[in-house]
N, C-alpha and C. Protein backbone atom coordinates (compact mmCIF):
# COMPACT_ATOMS: atom_id res chain seq x y z
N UNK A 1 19.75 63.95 24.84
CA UNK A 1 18.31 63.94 24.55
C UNK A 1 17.63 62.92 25.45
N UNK A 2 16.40 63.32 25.91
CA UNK A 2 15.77 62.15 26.69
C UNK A 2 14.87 61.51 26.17
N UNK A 3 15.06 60.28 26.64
CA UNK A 3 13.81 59.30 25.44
C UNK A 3 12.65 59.30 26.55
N UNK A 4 11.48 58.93 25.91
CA UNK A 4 10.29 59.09 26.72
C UNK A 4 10.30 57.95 27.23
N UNK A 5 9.35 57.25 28.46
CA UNK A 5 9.39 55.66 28.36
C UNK A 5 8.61 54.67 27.67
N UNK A 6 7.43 55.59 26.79
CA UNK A 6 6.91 54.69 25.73
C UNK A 6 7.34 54.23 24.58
N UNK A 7 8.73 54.99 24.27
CA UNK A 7 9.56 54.44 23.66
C UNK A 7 10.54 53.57 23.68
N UNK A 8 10.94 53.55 25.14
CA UNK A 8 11.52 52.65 25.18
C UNK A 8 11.38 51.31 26.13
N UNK A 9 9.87 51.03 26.71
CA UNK A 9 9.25 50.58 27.73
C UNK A 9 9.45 49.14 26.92
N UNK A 10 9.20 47.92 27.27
CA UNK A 10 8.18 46.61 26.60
C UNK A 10 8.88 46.45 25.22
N UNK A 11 10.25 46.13 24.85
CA UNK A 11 10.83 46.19 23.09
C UNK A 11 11.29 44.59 23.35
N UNK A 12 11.14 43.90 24.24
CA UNK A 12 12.12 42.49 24.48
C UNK A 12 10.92 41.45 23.87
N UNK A 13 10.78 41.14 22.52
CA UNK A 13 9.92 39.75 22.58
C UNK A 13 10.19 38.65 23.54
N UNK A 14 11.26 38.67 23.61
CA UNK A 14 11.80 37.12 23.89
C UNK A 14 10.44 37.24 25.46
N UNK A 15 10.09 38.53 26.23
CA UNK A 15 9.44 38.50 27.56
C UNK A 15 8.50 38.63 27.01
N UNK A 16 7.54 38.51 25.91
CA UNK A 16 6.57 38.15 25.59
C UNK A 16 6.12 36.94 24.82
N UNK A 17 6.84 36.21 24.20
CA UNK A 17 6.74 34.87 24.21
C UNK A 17 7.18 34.15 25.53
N UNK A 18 8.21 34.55 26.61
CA UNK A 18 7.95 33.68 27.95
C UNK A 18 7.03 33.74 28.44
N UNK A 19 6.24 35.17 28.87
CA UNK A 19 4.54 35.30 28.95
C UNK A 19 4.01 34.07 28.70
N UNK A 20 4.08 34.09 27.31
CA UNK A 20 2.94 33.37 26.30
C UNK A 20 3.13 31.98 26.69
N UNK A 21 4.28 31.54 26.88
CA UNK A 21 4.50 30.09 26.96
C UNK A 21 3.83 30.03 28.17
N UNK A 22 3.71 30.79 29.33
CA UNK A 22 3.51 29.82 30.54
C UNK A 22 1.96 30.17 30.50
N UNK A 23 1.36 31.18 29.95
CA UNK A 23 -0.63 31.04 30.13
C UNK A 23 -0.74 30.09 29.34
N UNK A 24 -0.32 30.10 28.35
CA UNK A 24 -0.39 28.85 27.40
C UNK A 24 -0.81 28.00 28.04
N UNK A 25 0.77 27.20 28.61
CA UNK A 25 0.71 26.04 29.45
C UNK A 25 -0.49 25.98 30.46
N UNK A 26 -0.75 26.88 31.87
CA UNK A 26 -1.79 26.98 32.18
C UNK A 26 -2.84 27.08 32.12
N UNK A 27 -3.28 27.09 30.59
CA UNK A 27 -4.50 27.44 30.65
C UNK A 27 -4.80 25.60 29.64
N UNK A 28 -3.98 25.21 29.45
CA UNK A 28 -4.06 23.69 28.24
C UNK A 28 -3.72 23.27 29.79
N UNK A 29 -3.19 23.37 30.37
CA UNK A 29 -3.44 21.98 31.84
C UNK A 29 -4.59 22.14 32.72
N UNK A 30 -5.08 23.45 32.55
CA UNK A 30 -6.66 23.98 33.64
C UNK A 30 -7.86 22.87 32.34
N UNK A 31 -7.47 23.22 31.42
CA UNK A 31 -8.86 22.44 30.64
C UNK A 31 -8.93 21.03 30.89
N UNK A 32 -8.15 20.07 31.46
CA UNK A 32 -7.87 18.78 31.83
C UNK A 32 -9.09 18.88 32.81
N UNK A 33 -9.13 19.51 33.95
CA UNK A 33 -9.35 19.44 35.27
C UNK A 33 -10.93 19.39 35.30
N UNK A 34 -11.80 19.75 34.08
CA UNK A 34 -12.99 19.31 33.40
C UNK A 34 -13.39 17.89 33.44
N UNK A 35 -12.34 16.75 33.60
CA UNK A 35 -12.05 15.68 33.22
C UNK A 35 -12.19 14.95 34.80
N UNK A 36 -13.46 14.23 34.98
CA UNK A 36 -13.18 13.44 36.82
C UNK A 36 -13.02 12.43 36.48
N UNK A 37 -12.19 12.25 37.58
CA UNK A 37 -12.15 10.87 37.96
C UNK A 37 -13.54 9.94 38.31
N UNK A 38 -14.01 8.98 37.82
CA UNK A 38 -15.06 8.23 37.92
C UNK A 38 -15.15 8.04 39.82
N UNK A 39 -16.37 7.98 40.21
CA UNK A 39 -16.24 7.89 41.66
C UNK A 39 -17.46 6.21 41.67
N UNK A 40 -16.55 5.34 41.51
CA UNK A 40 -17.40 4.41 41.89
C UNK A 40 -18.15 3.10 43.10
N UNK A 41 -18.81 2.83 43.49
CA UNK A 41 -19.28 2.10 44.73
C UNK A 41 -18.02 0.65 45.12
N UNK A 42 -17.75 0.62 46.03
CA UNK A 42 -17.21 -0.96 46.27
C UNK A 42 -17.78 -2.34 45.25
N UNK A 43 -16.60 -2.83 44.61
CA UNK A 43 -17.21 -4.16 44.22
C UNK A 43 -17.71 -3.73 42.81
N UNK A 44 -17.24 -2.28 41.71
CA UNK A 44 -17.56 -1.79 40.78
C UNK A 44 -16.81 -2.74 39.55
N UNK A 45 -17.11 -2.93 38.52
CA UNK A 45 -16.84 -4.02 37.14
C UNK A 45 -16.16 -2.59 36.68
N UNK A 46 -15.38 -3.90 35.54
CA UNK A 46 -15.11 -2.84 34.63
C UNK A 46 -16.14 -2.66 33.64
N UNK A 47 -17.62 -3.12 33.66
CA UNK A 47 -18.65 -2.32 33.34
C UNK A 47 -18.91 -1.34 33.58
N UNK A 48 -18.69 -1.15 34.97
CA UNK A 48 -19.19 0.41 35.69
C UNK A 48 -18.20 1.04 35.31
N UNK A 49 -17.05 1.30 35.03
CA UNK A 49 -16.80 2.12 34.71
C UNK A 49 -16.41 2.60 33.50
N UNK A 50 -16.44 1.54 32.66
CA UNK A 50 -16.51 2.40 31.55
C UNK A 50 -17.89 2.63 31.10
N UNK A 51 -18.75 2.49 31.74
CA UNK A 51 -20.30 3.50 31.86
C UNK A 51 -19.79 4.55 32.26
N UNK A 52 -19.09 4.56 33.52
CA UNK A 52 -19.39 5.87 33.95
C UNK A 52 -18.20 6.98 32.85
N UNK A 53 -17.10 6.37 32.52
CA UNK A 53 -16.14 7.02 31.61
C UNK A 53 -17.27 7.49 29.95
N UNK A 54 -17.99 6.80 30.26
CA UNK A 54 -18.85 7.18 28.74
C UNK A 54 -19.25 8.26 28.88
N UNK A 55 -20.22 8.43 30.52
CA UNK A 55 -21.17 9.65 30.83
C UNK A 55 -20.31 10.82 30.50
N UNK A 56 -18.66 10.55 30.63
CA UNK A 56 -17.92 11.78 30.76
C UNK A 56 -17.38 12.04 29.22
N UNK A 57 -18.43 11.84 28.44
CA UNK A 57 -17.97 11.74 26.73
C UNK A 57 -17.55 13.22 26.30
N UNK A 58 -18.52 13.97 26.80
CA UNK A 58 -18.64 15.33 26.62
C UNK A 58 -17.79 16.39 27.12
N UNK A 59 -17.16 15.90 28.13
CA UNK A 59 -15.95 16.33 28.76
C UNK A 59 -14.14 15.99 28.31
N UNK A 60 -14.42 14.89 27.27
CA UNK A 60 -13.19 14.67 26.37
C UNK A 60 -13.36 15.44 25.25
N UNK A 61 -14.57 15.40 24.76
CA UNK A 61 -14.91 16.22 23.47
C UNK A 61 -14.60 17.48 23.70
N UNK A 62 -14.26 18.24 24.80
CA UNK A 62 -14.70 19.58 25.10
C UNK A 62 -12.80 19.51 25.35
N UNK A 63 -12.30 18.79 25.86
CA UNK A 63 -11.25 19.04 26.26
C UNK A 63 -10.10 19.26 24.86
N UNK A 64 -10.60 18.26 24.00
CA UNK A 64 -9.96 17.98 22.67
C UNK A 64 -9.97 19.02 21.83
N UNK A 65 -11.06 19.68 22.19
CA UNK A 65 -11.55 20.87 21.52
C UNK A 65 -11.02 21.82 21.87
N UNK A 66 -10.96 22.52 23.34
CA UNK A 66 -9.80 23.27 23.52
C UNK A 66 -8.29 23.18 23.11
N UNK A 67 -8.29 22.31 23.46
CA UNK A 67 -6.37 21.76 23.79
C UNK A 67 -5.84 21.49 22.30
N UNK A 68 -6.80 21.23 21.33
CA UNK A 68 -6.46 21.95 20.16
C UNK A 68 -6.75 23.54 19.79
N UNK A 69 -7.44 24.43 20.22
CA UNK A 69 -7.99 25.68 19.76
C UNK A 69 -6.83 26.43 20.51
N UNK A 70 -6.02 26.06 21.93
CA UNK A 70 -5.06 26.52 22.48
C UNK A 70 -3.61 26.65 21.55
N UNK A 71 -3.66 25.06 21.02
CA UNK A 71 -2.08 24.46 20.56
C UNK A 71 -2.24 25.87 19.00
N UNK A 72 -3.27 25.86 18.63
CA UNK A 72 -3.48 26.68 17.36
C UNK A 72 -3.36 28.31 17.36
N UNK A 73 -4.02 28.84 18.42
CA UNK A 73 -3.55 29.94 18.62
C UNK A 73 -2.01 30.11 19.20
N UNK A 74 -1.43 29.35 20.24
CA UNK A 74 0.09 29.68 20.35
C UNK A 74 0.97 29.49 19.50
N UNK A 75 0.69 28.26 18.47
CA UNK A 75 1.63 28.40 16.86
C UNK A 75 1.49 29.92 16.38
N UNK A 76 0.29 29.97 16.32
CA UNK A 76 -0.11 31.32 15.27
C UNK A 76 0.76 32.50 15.68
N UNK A 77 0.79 32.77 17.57
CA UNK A 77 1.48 33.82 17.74
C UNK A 77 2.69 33.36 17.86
N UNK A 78 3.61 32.49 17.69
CA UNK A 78 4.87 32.21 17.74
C UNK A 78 5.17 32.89 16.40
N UNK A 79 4.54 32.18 15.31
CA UNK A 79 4.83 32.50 13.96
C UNK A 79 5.29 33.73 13.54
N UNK A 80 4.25 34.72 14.55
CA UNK A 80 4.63 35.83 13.98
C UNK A 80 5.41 36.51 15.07
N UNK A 81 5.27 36.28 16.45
CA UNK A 81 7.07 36.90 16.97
C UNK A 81 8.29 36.62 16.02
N UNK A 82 8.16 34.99 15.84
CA UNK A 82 9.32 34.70 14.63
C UNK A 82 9.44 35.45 13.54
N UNK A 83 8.57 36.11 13.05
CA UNK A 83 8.76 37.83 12.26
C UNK A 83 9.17 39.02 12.37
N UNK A 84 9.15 38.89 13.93
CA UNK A 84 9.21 40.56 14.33
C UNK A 84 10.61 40.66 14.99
N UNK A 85 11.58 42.12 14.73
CA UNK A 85 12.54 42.13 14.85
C UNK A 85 12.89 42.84 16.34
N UNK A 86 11.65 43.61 17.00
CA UNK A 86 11.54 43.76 17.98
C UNK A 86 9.93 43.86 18.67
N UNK A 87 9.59 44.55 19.78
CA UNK A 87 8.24 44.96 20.09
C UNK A 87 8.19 46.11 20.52
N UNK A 88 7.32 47.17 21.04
CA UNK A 88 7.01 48.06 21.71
C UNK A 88 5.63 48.44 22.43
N UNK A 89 5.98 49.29 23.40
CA UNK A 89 4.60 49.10 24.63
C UNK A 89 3.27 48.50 24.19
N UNK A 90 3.21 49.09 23.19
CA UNK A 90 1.79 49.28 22.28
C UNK A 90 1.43 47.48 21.80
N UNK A 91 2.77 46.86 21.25
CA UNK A 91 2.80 45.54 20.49
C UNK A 91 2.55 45.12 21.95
N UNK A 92 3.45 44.97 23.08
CA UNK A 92 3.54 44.29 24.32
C UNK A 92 1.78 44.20 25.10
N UNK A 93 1.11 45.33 25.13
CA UNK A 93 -0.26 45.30 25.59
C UNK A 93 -1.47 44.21 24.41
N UNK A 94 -1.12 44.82 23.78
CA UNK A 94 -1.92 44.25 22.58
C UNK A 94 -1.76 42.35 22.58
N UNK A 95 -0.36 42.28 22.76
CA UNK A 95 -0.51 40.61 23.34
C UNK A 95 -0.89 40.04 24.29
N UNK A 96 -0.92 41.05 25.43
CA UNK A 96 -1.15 40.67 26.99
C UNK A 96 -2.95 40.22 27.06
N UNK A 97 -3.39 41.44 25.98
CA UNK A 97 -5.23 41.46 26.07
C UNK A 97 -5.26 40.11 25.31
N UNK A 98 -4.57 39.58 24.02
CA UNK A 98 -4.72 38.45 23.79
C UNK A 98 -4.56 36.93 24.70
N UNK A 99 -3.58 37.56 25.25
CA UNK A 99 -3.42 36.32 26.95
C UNK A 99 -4.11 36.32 27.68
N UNK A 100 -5.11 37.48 28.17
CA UNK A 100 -6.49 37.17 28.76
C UNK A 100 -7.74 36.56 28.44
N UNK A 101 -7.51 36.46 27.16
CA UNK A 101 -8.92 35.76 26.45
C UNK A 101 -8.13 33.92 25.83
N UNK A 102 -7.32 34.00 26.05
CA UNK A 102 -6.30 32.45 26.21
C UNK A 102 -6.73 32.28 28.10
N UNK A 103 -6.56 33.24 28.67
CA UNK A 103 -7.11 32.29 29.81
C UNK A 103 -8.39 32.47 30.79
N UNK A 104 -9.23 32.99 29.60
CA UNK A 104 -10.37 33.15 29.87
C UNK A 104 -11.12 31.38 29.50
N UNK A 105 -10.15 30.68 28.80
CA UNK A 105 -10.83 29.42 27.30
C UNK A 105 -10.88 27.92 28.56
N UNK A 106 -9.96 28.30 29.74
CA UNK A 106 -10.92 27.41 30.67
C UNK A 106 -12.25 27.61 31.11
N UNK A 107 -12.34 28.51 31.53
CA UNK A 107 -14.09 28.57 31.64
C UNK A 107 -14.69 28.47 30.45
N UNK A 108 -14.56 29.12 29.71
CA UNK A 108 -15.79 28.76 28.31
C UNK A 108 -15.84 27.12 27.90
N UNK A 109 -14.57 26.60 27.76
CA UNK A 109 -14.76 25.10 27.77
C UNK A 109 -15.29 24.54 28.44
N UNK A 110 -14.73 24.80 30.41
CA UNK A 110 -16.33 24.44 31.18
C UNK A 110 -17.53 24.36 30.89
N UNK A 111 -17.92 25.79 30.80
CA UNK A 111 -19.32 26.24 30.24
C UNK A 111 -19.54 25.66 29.43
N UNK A 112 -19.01 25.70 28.25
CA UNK A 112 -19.76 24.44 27.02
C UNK A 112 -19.76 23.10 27.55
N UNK A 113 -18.64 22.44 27.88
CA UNK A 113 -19.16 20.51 28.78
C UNK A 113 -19.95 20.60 29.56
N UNK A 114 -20.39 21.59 30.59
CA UNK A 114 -21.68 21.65 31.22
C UNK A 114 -22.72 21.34 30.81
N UNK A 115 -22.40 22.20 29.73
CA UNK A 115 -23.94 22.93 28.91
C UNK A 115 -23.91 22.69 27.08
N UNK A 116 -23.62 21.37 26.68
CA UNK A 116 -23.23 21.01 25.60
C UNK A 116 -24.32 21.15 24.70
N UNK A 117 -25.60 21.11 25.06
CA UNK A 117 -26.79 21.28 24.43
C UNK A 117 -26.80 22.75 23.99
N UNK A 118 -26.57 23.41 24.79
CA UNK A 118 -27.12 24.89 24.75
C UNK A 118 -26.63 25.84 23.79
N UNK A 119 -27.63 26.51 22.81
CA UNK A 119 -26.35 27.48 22.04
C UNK A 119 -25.81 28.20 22.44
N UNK A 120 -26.42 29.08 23.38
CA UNK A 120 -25.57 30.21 24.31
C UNK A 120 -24.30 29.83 24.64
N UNK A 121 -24.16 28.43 25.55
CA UNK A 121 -22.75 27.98 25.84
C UNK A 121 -22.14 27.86 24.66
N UNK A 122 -22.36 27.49 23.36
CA UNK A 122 -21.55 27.32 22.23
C UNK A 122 -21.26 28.54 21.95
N UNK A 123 -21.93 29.41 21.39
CA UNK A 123 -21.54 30.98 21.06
C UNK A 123 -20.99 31.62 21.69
N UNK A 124 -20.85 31.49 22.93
CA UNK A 124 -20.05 31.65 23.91
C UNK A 124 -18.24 31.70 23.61
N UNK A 125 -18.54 30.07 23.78
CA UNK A 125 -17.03 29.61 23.24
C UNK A 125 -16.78 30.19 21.64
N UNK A 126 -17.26 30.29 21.09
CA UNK A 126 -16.91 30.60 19.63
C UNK A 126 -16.63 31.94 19.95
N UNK A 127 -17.45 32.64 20.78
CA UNK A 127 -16.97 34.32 20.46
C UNK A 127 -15.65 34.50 21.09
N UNK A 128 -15.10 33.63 22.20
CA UNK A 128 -13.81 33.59 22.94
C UNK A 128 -12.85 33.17 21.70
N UNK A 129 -12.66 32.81 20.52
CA UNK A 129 -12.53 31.92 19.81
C UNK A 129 -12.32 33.61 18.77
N UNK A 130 -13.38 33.87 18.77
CA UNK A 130 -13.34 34.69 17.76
C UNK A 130 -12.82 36.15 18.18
N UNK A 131 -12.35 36.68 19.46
CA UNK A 131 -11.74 37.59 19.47
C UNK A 131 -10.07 37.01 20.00
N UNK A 132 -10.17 35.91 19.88
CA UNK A 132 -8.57 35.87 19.67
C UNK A 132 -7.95 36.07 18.64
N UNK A 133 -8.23 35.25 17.53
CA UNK A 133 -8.14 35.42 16.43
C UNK A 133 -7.97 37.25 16.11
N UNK A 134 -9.33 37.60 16.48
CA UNK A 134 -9.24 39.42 15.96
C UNK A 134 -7.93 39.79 16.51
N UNK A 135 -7.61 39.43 17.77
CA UNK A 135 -6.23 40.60 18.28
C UNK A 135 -5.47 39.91 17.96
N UNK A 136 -5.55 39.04 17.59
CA UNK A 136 -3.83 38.42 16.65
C UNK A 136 -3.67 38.80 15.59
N UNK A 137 -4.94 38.60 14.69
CA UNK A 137 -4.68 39.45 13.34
C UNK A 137 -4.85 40.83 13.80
N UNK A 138 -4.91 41.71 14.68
CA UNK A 138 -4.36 42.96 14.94
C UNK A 138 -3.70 43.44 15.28
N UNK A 139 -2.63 42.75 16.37
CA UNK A 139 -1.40 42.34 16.65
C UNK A 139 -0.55 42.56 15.17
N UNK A 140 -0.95 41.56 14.02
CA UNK A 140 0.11 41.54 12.79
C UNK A 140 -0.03 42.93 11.96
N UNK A 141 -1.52 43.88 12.25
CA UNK A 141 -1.47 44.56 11.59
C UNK A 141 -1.06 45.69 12.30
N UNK A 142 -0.66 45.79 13.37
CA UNK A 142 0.12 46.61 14.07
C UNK A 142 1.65 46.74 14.16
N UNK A 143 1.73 45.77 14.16
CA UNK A 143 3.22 45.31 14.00
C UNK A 143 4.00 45.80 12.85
N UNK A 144 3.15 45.55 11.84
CA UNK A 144 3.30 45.93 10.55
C UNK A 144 3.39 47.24 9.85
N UNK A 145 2.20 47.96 10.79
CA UNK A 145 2.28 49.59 10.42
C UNK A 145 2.99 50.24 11.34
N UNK A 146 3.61 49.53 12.57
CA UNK A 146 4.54 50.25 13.54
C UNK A 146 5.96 50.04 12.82
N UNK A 147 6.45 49.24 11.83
CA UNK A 147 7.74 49.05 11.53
C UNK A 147 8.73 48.03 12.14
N UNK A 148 7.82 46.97 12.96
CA UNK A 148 8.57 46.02 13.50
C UNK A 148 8.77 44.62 13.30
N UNK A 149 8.36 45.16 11.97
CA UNK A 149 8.74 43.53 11.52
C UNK A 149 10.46 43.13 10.76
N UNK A 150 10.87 42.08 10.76
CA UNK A 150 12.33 41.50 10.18
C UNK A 150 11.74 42.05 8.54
N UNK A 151 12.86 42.23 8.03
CA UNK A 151 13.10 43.04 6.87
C UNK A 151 12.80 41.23 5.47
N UNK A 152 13.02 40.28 6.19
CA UNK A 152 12.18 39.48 5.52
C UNK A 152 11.11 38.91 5.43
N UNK A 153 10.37 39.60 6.30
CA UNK A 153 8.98 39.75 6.52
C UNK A 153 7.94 40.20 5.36
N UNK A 154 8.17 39.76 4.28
CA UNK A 154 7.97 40.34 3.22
C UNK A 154 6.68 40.13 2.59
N UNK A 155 5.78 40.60 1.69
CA UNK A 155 4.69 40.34 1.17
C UNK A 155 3.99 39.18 1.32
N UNK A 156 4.89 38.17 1.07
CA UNK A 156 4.46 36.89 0.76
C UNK A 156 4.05 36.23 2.12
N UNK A 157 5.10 36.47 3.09
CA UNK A 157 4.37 36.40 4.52
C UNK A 157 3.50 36.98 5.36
N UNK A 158 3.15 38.24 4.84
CA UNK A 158 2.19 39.23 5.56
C UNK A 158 0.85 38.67 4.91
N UNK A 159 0.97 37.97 3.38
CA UNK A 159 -0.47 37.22 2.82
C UNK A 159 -0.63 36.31 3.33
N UNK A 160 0.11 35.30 3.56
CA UNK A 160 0.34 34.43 4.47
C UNK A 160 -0.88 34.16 5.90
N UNK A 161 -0.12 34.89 6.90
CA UNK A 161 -0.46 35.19 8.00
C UNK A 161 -1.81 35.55 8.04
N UNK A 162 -2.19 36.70 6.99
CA UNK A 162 -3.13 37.33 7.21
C UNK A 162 -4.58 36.31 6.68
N UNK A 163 -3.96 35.55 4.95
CA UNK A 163 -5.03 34.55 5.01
C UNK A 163 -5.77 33.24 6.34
N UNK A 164 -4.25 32.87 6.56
CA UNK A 164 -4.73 31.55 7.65
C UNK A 164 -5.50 32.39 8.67
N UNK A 165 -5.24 33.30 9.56
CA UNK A 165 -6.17 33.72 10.13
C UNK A 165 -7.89 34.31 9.53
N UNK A 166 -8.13 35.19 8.81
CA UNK A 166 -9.11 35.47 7.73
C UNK A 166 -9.93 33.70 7.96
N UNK A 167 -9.43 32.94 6.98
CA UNK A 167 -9.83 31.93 6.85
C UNK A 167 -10.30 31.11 7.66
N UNK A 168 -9.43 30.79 9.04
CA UNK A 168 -9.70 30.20 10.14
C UNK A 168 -11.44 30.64 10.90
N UNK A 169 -11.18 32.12 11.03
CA UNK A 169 -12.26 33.12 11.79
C UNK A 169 -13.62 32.83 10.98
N UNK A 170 -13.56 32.67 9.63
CA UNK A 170 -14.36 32.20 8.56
C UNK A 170 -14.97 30.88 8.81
N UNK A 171 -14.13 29.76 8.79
CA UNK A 171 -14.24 28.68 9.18
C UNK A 171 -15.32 28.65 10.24
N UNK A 172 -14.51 29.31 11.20
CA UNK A 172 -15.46 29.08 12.64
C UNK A 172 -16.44 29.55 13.20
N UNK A 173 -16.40 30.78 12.18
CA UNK A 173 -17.81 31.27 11.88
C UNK A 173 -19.05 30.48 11.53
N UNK A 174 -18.51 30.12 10.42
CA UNK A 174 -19.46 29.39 9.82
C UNK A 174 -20.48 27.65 10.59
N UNK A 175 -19.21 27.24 11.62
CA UNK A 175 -19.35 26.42 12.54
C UNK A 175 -19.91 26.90 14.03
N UNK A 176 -19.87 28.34 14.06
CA UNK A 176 -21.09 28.82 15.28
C UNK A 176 -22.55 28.77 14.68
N UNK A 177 -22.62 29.25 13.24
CA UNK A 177 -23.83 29.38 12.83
C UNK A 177 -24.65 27.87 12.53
N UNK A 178 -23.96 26.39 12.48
CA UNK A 178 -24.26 25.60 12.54
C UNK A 178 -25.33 25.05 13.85
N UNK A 179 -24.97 26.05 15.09
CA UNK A 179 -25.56 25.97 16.06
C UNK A 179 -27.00 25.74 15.72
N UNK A 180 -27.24 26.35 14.82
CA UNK A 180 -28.74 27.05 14.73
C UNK A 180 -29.79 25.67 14.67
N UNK A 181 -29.20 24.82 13.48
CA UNK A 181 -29.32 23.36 13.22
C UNK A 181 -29.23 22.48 14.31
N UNK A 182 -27.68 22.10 14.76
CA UNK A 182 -27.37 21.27 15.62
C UNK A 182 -26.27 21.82 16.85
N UNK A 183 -26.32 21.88 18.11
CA UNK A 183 -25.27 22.11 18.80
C UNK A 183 -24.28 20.76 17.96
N UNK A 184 -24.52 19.62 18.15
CA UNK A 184 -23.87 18.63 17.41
C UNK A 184 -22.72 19.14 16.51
N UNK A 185 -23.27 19.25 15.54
CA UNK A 185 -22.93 19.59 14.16
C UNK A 185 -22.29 20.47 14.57
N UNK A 186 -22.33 21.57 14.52
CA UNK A 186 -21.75 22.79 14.99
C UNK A 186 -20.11 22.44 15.84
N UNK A 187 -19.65 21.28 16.79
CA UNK A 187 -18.94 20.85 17.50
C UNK A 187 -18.32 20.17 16.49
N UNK A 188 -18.82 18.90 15.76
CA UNK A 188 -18.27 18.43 14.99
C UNK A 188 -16.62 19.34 13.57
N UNK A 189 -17.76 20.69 13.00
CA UNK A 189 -16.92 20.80 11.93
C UNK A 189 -16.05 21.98 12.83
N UNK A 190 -16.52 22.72 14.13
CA UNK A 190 -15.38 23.10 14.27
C UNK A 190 -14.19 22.26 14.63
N UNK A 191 -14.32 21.09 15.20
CA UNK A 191 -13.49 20.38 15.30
C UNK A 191 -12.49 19.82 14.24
N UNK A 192 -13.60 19.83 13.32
CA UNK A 192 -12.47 19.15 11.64
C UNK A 192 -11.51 20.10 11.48
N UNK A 193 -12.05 21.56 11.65
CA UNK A 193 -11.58 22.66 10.97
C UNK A 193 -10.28 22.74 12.05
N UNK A 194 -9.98 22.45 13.40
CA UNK A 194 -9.15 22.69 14.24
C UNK A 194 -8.17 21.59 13.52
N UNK A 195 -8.52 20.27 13.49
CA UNK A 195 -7.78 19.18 12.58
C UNK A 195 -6.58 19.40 11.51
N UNK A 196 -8.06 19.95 10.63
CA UNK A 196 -7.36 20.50 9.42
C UNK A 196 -5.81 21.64 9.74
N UNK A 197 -6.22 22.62 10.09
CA UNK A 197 -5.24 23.64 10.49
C UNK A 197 -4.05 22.81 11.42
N UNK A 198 -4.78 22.07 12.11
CA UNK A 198 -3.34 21.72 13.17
C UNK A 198 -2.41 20.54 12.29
N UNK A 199 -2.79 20.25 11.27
CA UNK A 199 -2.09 19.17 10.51
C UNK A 199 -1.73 19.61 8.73
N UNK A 200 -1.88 20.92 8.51
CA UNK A 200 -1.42 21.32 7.58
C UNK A 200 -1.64 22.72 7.09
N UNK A 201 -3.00 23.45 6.33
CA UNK A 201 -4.23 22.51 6.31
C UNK A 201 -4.00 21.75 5.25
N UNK A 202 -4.73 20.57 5.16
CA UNK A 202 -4.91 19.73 4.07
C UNK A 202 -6.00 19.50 3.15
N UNK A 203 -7.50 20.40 3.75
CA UNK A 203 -8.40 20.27 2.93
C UNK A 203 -8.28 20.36 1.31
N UNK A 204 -8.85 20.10 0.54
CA UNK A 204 -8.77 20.36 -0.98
C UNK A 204 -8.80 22.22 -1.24
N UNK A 205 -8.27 22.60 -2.34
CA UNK A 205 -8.46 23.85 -2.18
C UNK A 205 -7.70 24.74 -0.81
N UNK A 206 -7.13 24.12 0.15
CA UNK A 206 -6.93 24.76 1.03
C UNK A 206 -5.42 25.17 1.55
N UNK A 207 -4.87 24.37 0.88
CA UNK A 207 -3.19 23.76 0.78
C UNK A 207 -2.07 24.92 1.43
N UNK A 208 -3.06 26.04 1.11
CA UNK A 208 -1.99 27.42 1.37
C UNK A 208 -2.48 28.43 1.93
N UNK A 209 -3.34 27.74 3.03
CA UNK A 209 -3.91 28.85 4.24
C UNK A 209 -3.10 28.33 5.12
């Protein structure tokens, strides 16, 4: 019998988490490069420059902000390769479109330290933000109705998965619409909310997203 090749094309996770690891990496060392070196005159204090390291406040904030929103989405999709007992063409594309919008998140971070005032640049970044999230949680729900998940992949982890993401997208929702108020503000709680998630979460009420 002959197998077709969409059946048997793209089934190796292990070559889609090596993928993943190296945009990853590239795209969390491109967001650094936001970051200058102070260029200062002959005969400069260490007044001048930590003036001029101040001017570049917005460019740590922006970097911190990625380089956590990066570290958070590559847990997320580790988590759930660590579920799946194999992949196929379909799972394999579906991650790849998620690796383009992972290294799309150097420019939008640009764009926002540029343009830190602006909501456009914020909504911007949030919507990069917010269709990762979508193809990851579509990713799990594919995965799921294709039959490729480990046989202990069981209820309790498919609620799992499916809340922290839900929740997260929620979160950061709610921290684009802050825009409206303050670009400020808006930077601030997505930032808590990146915190929170990357350190547990620990909020009250939140213990088991």
């Amino acid at each position: 019998m002959e197998a077709s090749y969409s059946r048997i094309a793209a089934r190796g996770l292990e070559r889609i988490g090596a993928l993943s690891d190296g945009v990853f990496a590239i795209a969390m060392t491109l967001i650094v490069l936001e970051i200058h070196v102070p260029q200062l005159p002959p005969g400069a204090t260490d007044g001048d420059l930590w003036s001029a390291l101040w001017m570049q406040g917005h460019s740590f904030v922006t970097f911190a902000l990625s380089f956590l929103t990066l570290g958070i989405f590559w847990s997320g999709q580790q988590t759930q390769l660590n579920h799946m007992a194999r992949a196929d063409r379909d799972l394999s594309w579906i991650y790849i479109g998620f690796l383009a919008f992972v290294s799309i998140m150097p420019f939008t971070t640009s764009l926002l330290s540029e343009h830190l005032e602006l909501r456009l640049a914020l909504l911007i970044y949030w919507a990069n933000i917010a269709v990762l999230g979508s193809i990851l949680f579509g990713a799990w729900i594919y995965a799921q109705h294709a039959g490729l998940l480990k046989d202990e992949a069981g209820p309790a982890v498919d609620r799992a998965i499916r809340r922290r993401i839900v929740a997260a997208e929620i979160l950061y929702g709610f921290g684009a619409l802050l825009c409206v108020v303050s670009t400020a503000w808006s930077i601030a709680w997505i930032v808590l909310v990146q915190l929170n998630f990357a350190t547990g979460p620990r909020l009250p009420g939140m213990r088991h997203l």
